[in-house]
PDB file of N, CA and C in Angstrom:
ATOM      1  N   UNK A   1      93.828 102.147  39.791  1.00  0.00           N
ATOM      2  CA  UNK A   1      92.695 101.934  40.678  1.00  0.00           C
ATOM      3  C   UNK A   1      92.138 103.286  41.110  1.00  0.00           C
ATOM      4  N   UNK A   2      90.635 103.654  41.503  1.00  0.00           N
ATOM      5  CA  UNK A   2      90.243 104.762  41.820  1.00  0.00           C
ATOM      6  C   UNK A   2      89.547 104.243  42.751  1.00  0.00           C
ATOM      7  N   UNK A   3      89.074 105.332  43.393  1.00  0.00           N
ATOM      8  CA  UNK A   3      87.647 105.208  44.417  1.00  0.00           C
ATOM      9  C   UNK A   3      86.919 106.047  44.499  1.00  0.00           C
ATOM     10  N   UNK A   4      85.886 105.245  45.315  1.00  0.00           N
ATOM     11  CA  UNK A   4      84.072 105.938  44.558  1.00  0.00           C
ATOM     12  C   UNK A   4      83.949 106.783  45.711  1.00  0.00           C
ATOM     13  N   UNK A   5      83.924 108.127  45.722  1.00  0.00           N
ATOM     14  CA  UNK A   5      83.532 108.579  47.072  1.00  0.00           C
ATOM     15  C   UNK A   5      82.134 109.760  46.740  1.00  0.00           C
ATOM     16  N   UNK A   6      81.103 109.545  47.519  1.00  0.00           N
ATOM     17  CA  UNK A   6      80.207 109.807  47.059  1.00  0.00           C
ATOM     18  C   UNK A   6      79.550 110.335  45.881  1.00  0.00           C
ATOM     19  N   UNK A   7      79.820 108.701  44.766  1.00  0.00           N
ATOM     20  CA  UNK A   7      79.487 109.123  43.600  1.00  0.00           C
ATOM     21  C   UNK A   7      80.129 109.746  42.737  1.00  0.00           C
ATOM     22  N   UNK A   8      81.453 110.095  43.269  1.00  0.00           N
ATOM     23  CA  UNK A   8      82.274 110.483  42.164  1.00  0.00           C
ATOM     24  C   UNK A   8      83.807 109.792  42.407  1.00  0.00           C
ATOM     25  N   UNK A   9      84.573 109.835  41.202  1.00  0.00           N
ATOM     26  CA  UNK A   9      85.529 108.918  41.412  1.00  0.00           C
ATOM     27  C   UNK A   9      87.073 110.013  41.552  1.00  0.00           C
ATOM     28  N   UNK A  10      87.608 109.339  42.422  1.00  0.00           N
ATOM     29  CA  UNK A  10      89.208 109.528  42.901  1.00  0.00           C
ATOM     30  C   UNK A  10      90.150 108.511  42.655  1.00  0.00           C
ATOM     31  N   UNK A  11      91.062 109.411  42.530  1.00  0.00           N
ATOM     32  CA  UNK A  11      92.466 108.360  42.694  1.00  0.00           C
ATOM     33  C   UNK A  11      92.650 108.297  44.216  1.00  0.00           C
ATOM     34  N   UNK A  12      93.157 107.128  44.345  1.00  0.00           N
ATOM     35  CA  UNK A  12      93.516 106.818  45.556  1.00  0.00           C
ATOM     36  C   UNK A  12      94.333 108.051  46.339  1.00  0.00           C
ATOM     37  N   UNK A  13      95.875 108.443  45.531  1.00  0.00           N
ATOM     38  CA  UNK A  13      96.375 109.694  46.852  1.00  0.00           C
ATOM     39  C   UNK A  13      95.315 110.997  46.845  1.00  0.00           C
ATOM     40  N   UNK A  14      94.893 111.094  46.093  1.00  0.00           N
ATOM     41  CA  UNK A  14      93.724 112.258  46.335  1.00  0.00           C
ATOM     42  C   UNK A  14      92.707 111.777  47.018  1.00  0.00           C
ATOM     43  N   UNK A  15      92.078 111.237  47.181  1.00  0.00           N
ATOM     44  CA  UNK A  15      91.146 110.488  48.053  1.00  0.00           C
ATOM     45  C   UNK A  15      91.381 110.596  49.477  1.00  0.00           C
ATOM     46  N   UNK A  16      92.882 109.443  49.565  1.00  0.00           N
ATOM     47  CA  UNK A  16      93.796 109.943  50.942  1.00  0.00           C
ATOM     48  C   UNK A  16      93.575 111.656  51.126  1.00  0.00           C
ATOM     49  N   UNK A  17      94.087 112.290  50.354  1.00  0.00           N
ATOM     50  CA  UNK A  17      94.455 113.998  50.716  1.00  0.00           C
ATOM     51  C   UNK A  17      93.085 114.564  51.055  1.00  0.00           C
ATOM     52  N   UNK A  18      92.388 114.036  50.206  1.00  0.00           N
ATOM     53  CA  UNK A  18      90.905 114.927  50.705  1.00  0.00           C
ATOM     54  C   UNK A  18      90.292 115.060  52.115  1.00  0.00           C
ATOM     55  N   UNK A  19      90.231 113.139  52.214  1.00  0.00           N
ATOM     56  CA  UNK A  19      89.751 112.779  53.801  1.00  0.00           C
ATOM     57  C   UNK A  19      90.588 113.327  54.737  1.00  0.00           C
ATOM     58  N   UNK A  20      91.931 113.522  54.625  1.00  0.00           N
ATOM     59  CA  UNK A  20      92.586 114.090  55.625  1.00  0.00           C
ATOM     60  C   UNK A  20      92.741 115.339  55.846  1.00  0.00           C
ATOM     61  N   UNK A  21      92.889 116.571  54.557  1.00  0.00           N
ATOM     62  CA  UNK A  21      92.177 117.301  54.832  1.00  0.00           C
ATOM     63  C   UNK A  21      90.815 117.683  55.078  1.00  0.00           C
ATOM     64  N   UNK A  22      89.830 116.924  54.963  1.00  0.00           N
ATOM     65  CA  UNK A  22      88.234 117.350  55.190  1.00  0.00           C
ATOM     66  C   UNK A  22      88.027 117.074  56.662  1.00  0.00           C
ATOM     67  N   UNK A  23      89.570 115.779  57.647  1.00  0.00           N
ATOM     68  CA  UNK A  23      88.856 115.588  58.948  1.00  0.00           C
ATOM     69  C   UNK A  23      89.477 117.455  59.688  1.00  0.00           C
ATOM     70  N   UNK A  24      90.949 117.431  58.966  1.00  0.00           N
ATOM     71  CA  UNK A  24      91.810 118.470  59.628  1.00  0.00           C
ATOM     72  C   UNK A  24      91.096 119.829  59.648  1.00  0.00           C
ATOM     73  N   UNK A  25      89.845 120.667  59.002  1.00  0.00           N
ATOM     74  CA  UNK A  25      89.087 121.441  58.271  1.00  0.00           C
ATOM     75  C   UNK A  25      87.345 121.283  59.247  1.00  0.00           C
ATOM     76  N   UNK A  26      87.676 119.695  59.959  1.00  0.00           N
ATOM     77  CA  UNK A  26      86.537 119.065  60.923  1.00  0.00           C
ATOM     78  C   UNK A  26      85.642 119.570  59.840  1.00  0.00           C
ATOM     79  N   UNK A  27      85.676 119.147  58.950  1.00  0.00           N
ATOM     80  CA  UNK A  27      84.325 119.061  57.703  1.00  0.00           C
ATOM     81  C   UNK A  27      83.663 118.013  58.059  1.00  0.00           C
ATOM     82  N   UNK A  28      82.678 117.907  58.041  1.00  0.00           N
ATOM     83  CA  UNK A  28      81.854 115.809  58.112  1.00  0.00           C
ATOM     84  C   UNK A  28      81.960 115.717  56.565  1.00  0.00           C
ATOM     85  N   UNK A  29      81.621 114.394  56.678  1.00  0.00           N
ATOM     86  CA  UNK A  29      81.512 113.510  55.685  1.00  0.00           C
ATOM     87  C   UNK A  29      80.430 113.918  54.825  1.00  0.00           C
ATOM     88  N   UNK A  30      79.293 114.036  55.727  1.00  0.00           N
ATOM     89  CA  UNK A  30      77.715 115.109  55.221  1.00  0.00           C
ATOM     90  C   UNK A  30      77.935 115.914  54.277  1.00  0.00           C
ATOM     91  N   UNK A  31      78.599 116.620  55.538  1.00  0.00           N
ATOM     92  CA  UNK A  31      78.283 118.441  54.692  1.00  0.00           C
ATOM     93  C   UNK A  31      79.450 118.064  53.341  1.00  0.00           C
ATOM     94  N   UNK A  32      80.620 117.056  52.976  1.00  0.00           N
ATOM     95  CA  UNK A  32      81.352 117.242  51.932  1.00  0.00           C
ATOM     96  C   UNK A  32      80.345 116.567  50.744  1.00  0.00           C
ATOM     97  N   UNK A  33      79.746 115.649  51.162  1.00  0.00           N
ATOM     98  CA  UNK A  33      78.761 115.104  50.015  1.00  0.00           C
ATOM     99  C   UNK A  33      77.722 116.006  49.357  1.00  0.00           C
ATOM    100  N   UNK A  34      76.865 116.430  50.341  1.00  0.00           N
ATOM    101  CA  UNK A  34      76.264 117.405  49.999  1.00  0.00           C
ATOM    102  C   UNK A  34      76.675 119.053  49.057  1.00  0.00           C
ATOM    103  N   UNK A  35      77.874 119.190  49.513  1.00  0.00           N
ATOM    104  CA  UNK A  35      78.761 120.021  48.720  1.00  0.00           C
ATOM    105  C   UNK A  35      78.586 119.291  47.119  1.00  0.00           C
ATOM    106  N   UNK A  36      79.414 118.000  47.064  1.00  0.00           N
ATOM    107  CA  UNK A  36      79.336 117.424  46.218  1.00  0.00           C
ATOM    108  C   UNK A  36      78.319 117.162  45.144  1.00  0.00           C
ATOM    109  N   UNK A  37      77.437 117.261  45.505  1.00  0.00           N
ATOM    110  CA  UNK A  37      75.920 116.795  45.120  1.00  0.00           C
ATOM    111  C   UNK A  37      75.490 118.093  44.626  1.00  0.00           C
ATOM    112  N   UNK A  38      75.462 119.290  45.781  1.00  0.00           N
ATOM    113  CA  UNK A  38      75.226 120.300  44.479  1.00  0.00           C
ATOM    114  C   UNK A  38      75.660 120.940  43.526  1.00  0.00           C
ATOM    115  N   UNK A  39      77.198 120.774  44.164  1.00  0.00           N
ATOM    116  CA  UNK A  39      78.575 121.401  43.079  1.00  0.00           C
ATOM    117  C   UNK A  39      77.892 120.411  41.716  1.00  0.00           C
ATOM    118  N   UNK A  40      77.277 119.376  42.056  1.00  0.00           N
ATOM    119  CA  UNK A  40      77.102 118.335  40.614  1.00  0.00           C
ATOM    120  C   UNK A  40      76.096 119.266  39.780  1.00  0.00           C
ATOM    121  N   UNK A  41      75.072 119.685  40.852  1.00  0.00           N
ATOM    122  CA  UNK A  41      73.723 120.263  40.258  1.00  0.00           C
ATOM    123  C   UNK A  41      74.061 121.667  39.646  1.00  0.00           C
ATOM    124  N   UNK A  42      74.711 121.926  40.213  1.00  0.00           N
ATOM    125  CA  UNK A  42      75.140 123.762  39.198  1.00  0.00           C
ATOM    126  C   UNK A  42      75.604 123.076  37.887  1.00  0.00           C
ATOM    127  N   UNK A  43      76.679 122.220  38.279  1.00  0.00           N
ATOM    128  CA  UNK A  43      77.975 121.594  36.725  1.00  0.00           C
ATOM    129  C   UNK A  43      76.477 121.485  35.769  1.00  0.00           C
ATOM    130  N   UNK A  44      75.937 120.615  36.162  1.00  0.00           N
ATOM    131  CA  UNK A  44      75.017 120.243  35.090  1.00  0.00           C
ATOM    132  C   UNK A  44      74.055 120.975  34.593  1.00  0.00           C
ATOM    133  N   UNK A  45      73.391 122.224  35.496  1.00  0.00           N
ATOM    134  CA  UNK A  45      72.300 123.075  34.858  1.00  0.00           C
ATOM    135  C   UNK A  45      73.104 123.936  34.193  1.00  0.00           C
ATOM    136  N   UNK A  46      74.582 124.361  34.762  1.00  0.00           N
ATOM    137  CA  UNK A  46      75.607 125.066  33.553  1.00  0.00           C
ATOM    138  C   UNK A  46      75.571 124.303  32.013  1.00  0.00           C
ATOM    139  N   UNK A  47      76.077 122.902  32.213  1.00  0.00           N
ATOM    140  CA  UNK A  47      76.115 122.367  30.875  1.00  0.00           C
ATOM    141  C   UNK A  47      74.924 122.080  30.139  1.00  0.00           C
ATOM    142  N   UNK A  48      73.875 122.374  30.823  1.00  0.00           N
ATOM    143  CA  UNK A  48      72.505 122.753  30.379  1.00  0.00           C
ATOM    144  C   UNK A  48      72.023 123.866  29.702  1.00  0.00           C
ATOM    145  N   UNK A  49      72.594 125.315  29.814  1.00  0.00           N
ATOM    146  CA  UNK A  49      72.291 126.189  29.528  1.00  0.00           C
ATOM    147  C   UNK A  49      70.750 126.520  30.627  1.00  0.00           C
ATOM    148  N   UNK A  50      70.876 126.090  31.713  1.00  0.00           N
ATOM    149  CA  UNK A  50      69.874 126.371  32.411  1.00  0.00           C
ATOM    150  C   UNK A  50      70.236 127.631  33.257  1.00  0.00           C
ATOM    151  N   UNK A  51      69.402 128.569  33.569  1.00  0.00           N
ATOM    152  CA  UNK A  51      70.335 129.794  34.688  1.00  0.00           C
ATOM    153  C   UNK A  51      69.576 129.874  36.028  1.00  0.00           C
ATOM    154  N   UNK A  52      70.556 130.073  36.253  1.00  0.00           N
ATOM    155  CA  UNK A  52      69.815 130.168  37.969  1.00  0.00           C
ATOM    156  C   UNK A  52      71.049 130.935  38.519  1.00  0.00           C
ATOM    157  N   UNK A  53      71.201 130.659  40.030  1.00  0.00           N
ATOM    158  CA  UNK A  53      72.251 131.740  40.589  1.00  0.00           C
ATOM    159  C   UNK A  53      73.302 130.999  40.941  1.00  0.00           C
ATOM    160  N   UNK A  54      72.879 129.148  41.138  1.00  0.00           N
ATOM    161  CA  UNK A  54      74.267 128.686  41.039  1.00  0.00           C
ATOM    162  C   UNK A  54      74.930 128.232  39.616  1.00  0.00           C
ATOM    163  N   UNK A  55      74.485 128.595  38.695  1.00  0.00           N
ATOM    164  CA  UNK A  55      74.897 128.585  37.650  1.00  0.00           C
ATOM    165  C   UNK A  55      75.479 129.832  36.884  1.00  0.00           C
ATOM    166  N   UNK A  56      75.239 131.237  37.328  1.00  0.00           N
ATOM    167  CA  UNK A  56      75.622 132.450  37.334  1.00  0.00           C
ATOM    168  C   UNK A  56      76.821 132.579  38.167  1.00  0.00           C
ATOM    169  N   UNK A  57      76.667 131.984  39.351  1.00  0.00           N
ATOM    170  CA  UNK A  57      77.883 131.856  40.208  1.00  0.00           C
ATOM    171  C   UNK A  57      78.758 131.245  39.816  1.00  0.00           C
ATOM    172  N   UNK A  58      79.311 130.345  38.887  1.00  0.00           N
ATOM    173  CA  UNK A  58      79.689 129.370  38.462  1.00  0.00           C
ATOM    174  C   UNK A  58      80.913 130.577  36.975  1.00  0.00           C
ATOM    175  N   UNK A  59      79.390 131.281  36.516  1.00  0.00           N
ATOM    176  CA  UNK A  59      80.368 131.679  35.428  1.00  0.00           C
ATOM    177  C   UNK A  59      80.815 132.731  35.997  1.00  0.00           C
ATOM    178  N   UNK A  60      80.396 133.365  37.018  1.00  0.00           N
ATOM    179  CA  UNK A  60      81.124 134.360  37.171  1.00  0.00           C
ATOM    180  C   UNK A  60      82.871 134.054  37.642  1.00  0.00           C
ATOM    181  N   UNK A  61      82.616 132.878  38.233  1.00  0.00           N
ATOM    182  CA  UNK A  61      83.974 132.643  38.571  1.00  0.00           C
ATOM    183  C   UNK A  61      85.036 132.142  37.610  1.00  0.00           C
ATOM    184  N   UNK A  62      84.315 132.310  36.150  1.00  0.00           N
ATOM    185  CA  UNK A  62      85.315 132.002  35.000  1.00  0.00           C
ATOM    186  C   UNK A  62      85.236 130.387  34.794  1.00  0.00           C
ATOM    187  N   UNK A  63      84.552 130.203  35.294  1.00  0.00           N
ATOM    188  CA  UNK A  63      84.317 128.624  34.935  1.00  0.00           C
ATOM    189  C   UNK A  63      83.058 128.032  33.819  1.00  0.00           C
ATOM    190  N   UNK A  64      84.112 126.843  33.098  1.00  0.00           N
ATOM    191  CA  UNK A  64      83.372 126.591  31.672  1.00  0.00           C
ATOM    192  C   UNK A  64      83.188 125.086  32.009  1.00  0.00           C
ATOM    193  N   UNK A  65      82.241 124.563  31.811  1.00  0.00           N
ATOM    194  CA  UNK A  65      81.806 122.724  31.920  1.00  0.00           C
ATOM    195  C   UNK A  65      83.236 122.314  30.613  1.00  0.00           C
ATOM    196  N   UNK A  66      83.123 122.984  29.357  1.00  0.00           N
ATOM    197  CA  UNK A  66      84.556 122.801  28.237  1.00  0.00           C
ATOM    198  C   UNK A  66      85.599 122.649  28.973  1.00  0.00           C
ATOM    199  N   UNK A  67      86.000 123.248  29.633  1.00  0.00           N
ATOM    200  CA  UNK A  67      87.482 123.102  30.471  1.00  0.00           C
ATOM    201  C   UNK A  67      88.027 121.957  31.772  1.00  0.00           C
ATOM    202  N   UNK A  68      86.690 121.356  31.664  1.00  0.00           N
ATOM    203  CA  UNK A  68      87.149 120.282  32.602  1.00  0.00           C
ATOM    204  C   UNK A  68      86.675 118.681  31.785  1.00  0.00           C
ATOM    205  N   UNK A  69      87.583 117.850  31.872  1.00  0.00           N
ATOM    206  CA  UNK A  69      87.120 116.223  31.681  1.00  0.00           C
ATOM    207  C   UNK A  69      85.980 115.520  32.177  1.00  0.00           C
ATOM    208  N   UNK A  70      85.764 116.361  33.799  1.00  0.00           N
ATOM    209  CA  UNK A  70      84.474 115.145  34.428  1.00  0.00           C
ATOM    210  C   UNK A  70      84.478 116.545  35.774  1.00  0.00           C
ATOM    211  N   UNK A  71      82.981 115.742  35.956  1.00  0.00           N
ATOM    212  CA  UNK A  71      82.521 116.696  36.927  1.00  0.00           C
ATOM    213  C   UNK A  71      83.277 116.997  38.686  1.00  0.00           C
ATOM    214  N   UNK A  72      84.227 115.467  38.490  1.00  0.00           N
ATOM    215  CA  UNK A  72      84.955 115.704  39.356  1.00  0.00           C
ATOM    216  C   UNK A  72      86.338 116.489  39.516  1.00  0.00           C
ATOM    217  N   UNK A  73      87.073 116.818  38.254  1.00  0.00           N
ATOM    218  CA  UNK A  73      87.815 118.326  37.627  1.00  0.00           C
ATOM    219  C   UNK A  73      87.017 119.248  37.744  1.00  0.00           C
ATOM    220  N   UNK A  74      85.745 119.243  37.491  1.00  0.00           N
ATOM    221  CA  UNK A  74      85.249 120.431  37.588  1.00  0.00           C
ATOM    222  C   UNK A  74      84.610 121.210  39.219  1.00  0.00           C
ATOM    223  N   UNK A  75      84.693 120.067  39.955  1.00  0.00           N
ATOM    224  CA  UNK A  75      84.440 120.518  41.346  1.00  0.00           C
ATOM    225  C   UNK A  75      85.555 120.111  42.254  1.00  0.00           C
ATOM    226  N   UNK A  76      86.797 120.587  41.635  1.00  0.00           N
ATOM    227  CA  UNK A  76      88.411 121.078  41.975  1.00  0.00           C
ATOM    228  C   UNK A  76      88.444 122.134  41.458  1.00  0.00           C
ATOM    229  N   UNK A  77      87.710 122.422  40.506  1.00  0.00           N
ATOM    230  CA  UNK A  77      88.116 123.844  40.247  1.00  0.00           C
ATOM    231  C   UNK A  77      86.986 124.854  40.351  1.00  0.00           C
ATOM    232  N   UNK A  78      86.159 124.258  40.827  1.00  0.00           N
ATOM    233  CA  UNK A  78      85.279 124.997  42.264  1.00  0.00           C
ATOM    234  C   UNK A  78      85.558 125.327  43.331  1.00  0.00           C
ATOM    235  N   UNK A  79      86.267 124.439  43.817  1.00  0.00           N
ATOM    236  CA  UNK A  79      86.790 124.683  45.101  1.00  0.00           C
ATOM    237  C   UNK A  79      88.355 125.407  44.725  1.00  0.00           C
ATOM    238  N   UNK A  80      89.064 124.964  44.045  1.00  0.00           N
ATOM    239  CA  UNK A  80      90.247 126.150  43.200  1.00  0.00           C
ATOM    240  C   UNK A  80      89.981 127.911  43.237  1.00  0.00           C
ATOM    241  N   UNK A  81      88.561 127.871  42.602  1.00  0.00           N
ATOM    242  CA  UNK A  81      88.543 129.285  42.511  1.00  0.00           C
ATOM    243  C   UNK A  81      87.897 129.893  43.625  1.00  0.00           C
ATOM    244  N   UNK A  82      87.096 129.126  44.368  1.00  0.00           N
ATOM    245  CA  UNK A  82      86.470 129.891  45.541  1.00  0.00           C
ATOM    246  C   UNK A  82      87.634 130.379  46.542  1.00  0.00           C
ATOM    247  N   UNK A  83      88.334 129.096  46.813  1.00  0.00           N
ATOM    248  CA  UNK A  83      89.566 129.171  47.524  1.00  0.00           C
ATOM    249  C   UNK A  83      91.105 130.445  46.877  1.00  0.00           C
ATOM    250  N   UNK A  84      90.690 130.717  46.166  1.00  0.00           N
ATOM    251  CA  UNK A  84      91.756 131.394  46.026  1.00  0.00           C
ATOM    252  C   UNK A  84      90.957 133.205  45.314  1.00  0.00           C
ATOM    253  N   UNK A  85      89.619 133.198  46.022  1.00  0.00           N
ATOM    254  CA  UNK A  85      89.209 134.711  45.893  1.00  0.00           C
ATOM    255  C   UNK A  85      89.957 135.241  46.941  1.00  0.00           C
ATOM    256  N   UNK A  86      89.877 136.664  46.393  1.00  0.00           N
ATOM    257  CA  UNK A  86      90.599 137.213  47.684  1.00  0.00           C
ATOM    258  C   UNK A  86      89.110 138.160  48.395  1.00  0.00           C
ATOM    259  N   UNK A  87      88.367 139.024  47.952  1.00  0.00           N
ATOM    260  CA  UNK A  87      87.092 139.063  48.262  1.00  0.00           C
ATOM    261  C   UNK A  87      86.260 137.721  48.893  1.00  0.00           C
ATOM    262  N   UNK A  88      86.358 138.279  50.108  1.00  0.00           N
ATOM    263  CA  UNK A  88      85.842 136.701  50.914  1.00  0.00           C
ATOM    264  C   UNK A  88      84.288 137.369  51.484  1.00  0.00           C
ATOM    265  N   UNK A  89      83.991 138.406  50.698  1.00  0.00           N
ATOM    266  CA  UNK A  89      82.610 138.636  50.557  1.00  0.00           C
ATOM    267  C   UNK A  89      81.703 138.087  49.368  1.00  0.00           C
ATOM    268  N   UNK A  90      82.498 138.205  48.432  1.00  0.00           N
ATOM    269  CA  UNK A  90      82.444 137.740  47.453  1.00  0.00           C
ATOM    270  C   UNK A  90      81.856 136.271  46.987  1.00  0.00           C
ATOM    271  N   UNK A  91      83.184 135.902  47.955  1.00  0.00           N
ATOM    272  CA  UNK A  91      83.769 134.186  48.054  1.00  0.00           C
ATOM    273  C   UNK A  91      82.250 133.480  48.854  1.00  0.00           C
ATOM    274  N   UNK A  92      82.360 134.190  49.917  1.00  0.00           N
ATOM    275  CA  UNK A  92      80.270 134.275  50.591  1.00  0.00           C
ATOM    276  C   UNK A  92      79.933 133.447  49.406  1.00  0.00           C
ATOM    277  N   UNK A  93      79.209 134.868  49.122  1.00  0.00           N
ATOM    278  CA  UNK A  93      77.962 134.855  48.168  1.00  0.00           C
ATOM    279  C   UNK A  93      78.005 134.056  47.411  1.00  0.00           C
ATOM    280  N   UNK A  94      79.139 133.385  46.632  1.00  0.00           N
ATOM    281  CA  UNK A  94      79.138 132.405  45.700  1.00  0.00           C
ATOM    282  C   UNK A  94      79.039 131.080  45.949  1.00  0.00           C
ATOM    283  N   UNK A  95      79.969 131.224  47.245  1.00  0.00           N
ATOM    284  CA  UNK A  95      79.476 129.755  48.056  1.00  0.00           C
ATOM    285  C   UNK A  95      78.181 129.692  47.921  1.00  0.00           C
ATOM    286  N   UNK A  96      77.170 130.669  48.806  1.00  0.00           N
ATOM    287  CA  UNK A  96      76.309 130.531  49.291  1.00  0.00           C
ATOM    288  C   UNK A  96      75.267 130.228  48.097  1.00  0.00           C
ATOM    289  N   UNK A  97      75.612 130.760  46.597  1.00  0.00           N
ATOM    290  CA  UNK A  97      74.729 130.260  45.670  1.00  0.00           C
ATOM    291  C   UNK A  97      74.948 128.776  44.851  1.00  0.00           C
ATOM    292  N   UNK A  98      76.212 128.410  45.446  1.00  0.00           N
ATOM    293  CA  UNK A  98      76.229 127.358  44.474  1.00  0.00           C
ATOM    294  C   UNK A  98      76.390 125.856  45.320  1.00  0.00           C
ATOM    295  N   UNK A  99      76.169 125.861  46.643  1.00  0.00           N
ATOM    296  CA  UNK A  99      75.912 124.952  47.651  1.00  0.00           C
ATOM    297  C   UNK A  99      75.115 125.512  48.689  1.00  0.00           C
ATOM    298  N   UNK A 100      74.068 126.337  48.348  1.00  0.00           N
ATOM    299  CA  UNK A 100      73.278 126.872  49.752  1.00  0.00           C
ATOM    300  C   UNK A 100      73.693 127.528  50.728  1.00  0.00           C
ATOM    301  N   UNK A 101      73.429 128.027  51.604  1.00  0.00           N
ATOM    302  CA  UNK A 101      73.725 128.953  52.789  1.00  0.00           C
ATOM    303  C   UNK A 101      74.086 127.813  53.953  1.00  0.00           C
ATOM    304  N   UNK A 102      73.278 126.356  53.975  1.00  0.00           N
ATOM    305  CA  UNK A 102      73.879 125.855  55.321  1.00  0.00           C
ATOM    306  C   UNK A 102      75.430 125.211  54.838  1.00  0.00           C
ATOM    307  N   UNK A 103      75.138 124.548  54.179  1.00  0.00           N
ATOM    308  CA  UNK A 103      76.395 123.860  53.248  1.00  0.00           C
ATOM    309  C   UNK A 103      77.517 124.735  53.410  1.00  0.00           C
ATOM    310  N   UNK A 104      77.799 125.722  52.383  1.00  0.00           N
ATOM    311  CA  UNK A 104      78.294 127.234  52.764  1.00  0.00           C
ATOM    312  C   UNK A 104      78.827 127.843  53.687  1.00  0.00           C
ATOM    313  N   UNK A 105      77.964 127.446  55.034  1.00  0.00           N
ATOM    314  CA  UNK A 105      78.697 127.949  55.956  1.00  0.00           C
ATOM    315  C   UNK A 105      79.678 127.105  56.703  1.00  0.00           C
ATOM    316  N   UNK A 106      79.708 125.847  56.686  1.00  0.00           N
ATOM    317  CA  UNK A 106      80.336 124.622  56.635  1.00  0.00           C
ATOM    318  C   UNK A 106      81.532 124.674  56.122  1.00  0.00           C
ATOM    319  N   UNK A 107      80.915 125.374  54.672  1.00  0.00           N
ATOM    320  CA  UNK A 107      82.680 124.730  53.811  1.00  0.00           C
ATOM    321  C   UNK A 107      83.712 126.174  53.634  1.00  0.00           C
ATOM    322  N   UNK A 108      82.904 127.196  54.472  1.00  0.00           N
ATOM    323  CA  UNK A 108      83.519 128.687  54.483  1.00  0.00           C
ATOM    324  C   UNK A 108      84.904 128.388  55.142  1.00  0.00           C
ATOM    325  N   UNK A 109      85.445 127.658  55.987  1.00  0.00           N
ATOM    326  CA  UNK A 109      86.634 127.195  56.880  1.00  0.00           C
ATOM    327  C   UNK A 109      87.500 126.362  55.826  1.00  0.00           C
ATOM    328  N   UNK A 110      86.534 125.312  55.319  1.00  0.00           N
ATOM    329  CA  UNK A 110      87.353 124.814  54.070  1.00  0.00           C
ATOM    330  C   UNK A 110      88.268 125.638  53.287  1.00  0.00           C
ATOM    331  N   UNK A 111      87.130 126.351  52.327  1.00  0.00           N
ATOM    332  CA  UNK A 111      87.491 127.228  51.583  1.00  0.00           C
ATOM    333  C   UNK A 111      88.768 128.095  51.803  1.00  0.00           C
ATOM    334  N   UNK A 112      88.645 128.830  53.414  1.00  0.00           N
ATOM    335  CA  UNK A 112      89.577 129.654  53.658  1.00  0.00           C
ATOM    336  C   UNK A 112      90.896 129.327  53.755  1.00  0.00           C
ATOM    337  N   UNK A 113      90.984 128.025  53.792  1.00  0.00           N
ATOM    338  CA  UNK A 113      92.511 127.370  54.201  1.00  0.00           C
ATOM    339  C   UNK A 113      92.288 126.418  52.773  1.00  0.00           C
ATOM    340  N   UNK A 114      92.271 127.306  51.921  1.00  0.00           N
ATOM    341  CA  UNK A 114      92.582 127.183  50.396  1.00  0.00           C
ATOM    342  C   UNK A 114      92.128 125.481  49.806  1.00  0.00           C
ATOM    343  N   UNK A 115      90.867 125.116  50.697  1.00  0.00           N
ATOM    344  CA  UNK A 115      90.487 123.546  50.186  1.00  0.00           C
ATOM    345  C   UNK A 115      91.278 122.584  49.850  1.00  0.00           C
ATOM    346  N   UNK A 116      92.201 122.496  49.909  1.00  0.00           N
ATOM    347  CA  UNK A 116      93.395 121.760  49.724  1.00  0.00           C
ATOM    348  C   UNK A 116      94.849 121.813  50.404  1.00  0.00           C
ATOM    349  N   UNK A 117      95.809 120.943  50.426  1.00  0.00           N
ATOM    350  CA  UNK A 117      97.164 121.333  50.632  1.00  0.00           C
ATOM    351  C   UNK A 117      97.764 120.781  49.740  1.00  0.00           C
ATOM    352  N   UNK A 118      99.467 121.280  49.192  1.00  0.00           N
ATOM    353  CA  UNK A 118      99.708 121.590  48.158  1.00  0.00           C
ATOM    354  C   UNK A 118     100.111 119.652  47.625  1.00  0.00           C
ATOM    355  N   UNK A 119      99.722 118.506  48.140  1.00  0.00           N
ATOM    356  CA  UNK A 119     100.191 117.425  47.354  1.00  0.00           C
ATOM    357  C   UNK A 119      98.683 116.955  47.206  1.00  0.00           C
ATOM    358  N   UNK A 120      97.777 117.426  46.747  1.00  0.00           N
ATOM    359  CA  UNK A 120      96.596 116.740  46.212  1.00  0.00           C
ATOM    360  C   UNK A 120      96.601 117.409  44.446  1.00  0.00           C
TER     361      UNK A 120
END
């Protein structure tokens, strides 16, 4: 069984892990969709060959649309690599190109407490 959470699908204990980390992180529900939604829009102008800066941002962080199954692997390992820059100037700017500056500043707290804990 999975579940649909905005438009993209989870397994149930990840689902659990997310919401509970996204309330513990006091992320809203908003700002994680919206994350979601554009993390979708980079994945896809990447697998487009389209460029822009969240799609530059994307490769700079070593990330290939090839290396993931579905766009929802691939925005774990968005949040994988942002979360584990150590340049958190860096980590900024990339946020800030590949979910906007308000979004961004939202998920900068996320990010820093490594978007996850270690059973998701």
């Amino acid at each position: 069984m999975t579940i649909c959470l905005y438009g993209s699908v989870f397994p149930p204990k990840k689902y659990k892990n997310i919401n509970t980390l996204r309330r513990k992180r006091a992320l809203s529900g908003d700002t994680f969709e919206k994350a979601l939604i554009k993390a979708r829009a980079a994945i896809v102008d990447l697998s487009a060959g389209t460029i822009n800066n969240a799609s530059k941002a994307l490769q700079s962080l070593g990330l290939r649309v090839e290396d993931f199954d579905s766009k929802e692997a691939m925005f774990d390992g968005i949040i994988d690599a942002l979360s584990n820059m150590e340049d958190k100037t860096l980590q900024t700017a990339y946020a800030n190109e590949i979910f906007g500056d308000n979004i961004a500043n939202q998920m900068l707290p996320y990010l820093r407490g490594n978007g996850r804990d270690q059973s998701i």
